[in-house]
Protein backbone atom coordinates (compact mmCIF):
# COMPACT_ATOMS: atom_id res chain seq x y z
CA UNK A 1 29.54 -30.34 89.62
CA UNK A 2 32.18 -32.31 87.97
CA UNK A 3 33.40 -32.63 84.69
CA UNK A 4 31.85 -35.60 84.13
CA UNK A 5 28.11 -34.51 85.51
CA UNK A 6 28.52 -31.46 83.39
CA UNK A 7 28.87 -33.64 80.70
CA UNK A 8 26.09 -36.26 81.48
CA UNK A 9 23.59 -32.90 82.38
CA UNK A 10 24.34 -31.13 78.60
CA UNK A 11 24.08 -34.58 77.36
CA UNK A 12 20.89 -34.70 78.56
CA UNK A 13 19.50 -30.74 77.89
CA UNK A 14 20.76 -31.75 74.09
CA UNK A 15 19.42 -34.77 74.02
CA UNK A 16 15.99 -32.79 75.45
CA UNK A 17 16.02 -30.06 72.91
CA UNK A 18 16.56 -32.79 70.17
CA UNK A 19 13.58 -34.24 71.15
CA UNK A 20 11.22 -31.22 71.76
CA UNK A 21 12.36 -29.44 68.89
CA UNK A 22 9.71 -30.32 65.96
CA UNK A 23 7.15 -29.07 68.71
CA UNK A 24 8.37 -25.55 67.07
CA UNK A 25 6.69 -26.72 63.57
CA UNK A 26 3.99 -23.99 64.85
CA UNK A 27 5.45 -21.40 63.93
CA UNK A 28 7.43 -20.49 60.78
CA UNK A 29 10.94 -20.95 61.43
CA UNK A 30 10.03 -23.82 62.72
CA UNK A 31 8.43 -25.00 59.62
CA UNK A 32 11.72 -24.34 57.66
CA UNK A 33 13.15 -27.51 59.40
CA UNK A 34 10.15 -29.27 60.04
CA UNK A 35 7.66 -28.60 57.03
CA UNK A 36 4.23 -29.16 58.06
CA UNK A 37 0.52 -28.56 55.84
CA UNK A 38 -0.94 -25.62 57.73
CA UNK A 39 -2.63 -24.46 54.09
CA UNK A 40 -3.29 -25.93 50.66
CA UNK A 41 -2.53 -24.15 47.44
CA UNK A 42 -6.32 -24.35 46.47
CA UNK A 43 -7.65 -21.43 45.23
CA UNK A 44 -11.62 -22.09 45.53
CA UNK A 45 -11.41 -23.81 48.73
CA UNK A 46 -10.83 -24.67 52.33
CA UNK A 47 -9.90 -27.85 54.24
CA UNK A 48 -12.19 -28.38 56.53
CA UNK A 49 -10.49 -31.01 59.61
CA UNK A 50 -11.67 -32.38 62.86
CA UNK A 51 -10.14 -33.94 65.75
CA UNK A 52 -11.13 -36.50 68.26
CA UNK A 53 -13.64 -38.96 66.86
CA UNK A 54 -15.17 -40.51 66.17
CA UNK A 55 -17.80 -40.88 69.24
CA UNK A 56 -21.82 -40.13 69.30
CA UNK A 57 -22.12 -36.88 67.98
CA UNK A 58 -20.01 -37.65 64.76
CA UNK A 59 -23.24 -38.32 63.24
CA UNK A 60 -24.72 -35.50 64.02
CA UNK A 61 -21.55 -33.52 61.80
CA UNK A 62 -21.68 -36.14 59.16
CA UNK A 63 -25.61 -35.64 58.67
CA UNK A 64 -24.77 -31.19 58.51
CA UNK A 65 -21.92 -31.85 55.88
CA UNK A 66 -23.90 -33.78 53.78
CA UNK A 67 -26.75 -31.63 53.98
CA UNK A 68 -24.18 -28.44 52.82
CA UNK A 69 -22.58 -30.53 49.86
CA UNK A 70 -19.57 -30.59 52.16
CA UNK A 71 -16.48 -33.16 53.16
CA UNK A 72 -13.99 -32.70 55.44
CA UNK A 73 -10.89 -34.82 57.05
CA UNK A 74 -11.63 -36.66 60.53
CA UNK A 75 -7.83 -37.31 62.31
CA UNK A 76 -9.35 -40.30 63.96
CA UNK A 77 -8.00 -41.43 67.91
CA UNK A 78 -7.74 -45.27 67.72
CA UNK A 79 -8.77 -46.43 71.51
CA UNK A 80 -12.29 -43.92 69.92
CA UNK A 81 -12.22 -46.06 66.87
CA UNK A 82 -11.74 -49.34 68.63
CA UNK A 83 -15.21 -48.39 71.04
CA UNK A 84 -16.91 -47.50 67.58
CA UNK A 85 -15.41 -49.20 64.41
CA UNK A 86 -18.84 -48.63 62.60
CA UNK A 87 -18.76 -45.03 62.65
CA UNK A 88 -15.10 -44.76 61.44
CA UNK A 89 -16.20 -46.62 58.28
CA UNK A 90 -19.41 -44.53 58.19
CA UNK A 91 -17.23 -41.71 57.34
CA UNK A 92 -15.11 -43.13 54.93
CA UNK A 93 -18.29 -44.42 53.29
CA UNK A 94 -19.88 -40.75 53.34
CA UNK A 95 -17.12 -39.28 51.17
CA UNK A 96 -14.33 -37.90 53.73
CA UNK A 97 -11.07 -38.48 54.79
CA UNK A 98 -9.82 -40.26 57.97
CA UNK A 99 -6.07 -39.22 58.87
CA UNK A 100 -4.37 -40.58 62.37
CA UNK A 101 -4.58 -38.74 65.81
CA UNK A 102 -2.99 -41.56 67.20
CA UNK A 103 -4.35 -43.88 69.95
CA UNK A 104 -4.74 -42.66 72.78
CA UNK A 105 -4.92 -38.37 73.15
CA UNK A 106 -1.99 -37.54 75.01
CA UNK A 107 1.36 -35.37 74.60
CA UNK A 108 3.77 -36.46 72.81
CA UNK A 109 6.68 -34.35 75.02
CA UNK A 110 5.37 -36.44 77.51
CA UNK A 111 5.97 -40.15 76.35
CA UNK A 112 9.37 -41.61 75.58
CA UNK A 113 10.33 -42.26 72.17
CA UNK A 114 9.31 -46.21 72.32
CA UNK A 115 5.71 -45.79 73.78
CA UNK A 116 4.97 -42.91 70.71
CA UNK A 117 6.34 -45.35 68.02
CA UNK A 118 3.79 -47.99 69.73
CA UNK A 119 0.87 -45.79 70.04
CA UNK A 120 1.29 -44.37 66.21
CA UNK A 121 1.56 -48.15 64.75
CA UNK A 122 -1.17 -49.17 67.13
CA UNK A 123 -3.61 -46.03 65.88
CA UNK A 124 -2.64 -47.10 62.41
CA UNK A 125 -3.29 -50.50 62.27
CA UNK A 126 -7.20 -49.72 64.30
CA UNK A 127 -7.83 -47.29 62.18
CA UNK A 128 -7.27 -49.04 59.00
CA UNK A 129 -8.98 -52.47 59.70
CA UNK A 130 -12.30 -50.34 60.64
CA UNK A 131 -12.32 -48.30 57.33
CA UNK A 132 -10.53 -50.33 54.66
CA UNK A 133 -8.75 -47.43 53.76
CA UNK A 134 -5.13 -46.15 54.10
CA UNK A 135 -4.31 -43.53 56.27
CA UNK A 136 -2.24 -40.46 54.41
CA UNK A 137 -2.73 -37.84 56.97
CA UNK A 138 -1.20 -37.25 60.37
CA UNK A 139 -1.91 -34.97 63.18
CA UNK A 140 -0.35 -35.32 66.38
CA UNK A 141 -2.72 -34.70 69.95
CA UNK A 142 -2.58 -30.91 70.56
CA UNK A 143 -0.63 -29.73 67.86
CA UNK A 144 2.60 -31.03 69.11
CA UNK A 145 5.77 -33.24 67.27
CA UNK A 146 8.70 -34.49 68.79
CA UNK A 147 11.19 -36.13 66.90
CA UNK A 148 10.47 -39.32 67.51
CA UNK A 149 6.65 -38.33 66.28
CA UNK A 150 8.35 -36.53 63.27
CA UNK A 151 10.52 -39.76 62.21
CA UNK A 152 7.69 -41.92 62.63
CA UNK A 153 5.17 -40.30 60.78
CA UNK A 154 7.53 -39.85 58.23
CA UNK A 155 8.56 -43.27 58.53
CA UNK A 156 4.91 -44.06 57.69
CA UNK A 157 4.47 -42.12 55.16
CA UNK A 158 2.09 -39.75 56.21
CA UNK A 159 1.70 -35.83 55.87
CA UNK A 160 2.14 -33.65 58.59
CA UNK A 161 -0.94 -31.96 59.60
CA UNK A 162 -1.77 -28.91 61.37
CA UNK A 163 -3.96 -26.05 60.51
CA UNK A 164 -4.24 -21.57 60.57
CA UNK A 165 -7.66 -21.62 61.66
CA UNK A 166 -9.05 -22.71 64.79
CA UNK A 167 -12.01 -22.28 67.00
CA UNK A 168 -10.80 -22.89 70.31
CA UNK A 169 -13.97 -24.72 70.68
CA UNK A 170 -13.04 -27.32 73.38
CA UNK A 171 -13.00 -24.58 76.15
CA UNK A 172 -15.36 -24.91 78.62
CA UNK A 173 -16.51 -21.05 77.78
CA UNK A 174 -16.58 -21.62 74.05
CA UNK A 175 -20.32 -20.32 72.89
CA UNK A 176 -20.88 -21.22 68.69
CA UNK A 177 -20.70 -17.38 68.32
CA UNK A 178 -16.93 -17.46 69.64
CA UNK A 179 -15.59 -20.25 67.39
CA UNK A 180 -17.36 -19.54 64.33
CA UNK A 181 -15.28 -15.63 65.48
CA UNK A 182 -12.37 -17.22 66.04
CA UNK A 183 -12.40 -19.19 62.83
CA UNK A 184 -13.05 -15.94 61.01
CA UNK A 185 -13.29 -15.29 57.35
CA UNK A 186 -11.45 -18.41 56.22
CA UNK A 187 -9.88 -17.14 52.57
CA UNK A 188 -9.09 -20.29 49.95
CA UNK A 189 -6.48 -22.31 51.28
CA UNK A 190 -6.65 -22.53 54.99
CA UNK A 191 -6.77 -25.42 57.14
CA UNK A 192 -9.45 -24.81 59.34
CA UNK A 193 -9.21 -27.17 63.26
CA UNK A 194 -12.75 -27.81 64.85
CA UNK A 195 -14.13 -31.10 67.29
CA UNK A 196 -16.44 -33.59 66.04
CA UNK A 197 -16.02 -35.21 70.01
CA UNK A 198 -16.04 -33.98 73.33
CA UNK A 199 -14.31 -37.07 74.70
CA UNK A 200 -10.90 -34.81 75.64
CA UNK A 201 -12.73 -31.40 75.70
CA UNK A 202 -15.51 -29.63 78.08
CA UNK A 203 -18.28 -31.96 78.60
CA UNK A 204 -20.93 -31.19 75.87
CA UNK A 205 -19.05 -28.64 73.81
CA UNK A 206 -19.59 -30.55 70.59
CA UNK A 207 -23.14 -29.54 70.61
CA UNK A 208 -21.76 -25.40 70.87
CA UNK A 209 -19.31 -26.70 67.61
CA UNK A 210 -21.88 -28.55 65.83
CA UNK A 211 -24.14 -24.78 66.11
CA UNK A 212 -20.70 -22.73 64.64
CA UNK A 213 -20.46 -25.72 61.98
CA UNK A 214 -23.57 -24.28 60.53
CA UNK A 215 -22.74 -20.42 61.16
CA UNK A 216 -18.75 -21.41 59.02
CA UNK A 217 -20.90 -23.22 56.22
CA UNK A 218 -22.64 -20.51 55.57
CA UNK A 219 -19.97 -18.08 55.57
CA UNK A 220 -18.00 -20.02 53.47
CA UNK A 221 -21.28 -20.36 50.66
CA UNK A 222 -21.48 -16.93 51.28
CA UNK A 223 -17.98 -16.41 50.02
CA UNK A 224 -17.71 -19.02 46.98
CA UNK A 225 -15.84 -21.41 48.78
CA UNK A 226 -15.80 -25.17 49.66
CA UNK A 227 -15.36 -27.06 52.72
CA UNK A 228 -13.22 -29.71 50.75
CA UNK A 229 -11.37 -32.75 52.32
CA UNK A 230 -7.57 -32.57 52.19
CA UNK A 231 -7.21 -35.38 49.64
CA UNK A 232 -9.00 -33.72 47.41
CA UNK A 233 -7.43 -30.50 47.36
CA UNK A 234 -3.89 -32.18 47.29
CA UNK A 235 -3.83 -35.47 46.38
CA UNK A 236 -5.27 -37.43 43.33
CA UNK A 237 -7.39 -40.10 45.70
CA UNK A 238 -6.96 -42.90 43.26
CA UNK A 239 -2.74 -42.22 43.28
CA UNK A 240 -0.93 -42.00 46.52
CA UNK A 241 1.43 -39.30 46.67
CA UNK A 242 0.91 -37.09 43.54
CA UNK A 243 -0.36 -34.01 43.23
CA UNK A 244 -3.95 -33.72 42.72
CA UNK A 245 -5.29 -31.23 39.87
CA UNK A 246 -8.63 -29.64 40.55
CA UNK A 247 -10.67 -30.69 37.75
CA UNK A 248 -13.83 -28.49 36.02
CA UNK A 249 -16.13 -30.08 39.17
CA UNK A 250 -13.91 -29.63 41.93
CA UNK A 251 -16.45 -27.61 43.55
CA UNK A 252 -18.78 -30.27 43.25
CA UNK A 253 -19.87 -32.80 45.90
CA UNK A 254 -17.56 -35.59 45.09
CA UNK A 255 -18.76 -39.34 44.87
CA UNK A 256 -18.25 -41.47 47.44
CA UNK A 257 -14.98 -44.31 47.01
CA UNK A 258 -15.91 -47.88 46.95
CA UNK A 259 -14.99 -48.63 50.47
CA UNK A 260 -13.43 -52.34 50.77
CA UNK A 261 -15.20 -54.45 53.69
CA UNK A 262 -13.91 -53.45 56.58
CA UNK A 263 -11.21 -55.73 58.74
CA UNK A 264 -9.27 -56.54 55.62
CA UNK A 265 -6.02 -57.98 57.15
CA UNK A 266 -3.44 -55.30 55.42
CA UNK A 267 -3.06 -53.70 58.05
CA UNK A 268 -2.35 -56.35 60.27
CA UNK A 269 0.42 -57.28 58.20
CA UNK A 270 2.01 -54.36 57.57
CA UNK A 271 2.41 -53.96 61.50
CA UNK A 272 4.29 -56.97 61.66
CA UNK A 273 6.40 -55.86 58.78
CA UNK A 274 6.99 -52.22 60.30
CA UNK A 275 7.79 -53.76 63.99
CA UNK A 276 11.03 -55.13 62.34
CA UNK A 277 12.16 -51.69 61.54
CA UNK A 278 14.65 -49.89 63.80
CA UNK A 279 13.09 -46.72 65.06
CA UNK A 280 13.79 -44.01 68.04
């Protein structure tokens, strides 16, 4: 190899590692240089998250948090929201949050910087016009940044999103016993990961994560903790951006927003203002 196809092959391996590296916000050094929420500083309860949705069974979870006095942040997928715009809203109107999954469910080390910008404005702008609501929270499909994902959500102004807890409960093997073991005995603070849709997991295993759903609620009552949504254990929901301070009630059942009608047109226009930018 020459000296110039040395060059062009470490220009490339840098230009590789650039792009891959945020995928190490999983574990703590990475963090350092990419800072993403994997806890909250409450100390009465635990963010309770799922991925996926909405689809079908959504309801099913929505009808089980209720019934517990529960909310919880759905990172919505926008080609799921675009099939079911009703049930996006649905959860906004129940009380929860709905943070961005983006699109379409596939890894991000896998798409070139251009096509991730377009699916993260695209999610954004679906997600939005179905609920009325603006989208604070960000979690990319399986866990994964690259630095064009990193920028971008950034750029948007969301928070990174990822979580300590899991239940590993789109395996095909996954039995409710197993996640609700995996998830554990959440302590205040954690981020816990579960599916409210089986549309990218084993066929049916929302019904096995509904059943642990039930098993973590009570464990959690058991304890004296909450299964909170993320705005409400960091942000103040009616100031972007600022810390939120638990008031007397915050382990109350909250009220539910006034939820605008949905299509509004701001985030229509905001897309066309955020196209202009230069990005990755």
């Amino acid at each position: 190899m020459g000296t110039t196809g040395r060059s062009l092959f470490l220009g490339a391996a840098t230009l590789l590692v650039c792009h891959a590296a945020p995928a190490l916000a999983v574990t703590v050094p990475g963090r350092r240089l990419f800072p993403v929420l994997n806890r909250t500083p409450s100390s009465s309860a635990v963010a309770l998250t799922f991925d996926d949705g909405p689809g079908a069974p959504t309801e099913n979870f929505l009808r089980l948090l209720e019934q517990a006095g529960a909310t919880a942040t759905f990172f919505l997928v926008g080609e799921r929201v675009e099939r079911t715009p009703s049930l996006a809203l649905e959860i906004v109107r129940r009380g929860h949050d709905v943070g961005v999954h983006g699109y379409r469910h596939r890894n991000h080390l896998r798409l070139l910087p251009w096509q991730i910008v377009d699916d993260l404005r695209r999610a954004r702008t679906v997600i939005e016009d179905a609920t009325g609501q603006p989208t604070r929270f960000f979690r990319p499909p399986f866990g994964v940044f690259t630095l064009t994902t990193w920028w971008e959500a950034r750029r948007q102004g969301w928070q990174p999103v990822l979580w300590n807890r899991w239940g590993r409960d789109w395996e095909p093997h996954a039995t409710a016993a197993s996640i609700a073991q995996r998830i554990g005995e959440p302590e205040a603070g954690d981020i816990l990961l579960l599916h409210d849709s089986d549309a990218y997991s084993a066929p049916g295993s929302w019904r096995k994560t509904l059943a642990a759903l039930a098993l973590i609620l009570k464990q959690l009552e058991a304890t004296q903790l909450a299964a909170r949504a993320l705005s409400e254990l960091l942000l103040d929901p009616g100031s972007r951006g600022q810390e939120y301070v638990a008031s007397p009630h915050a382990g109350q059942r909250r009220s539910r927003p006034a939820v605008p009608q949905a299509g509004r047109q701001h985030a229509s226009t905001r897309q066309k203002e955020v196209d202009s930018c230069v990005c990755w």
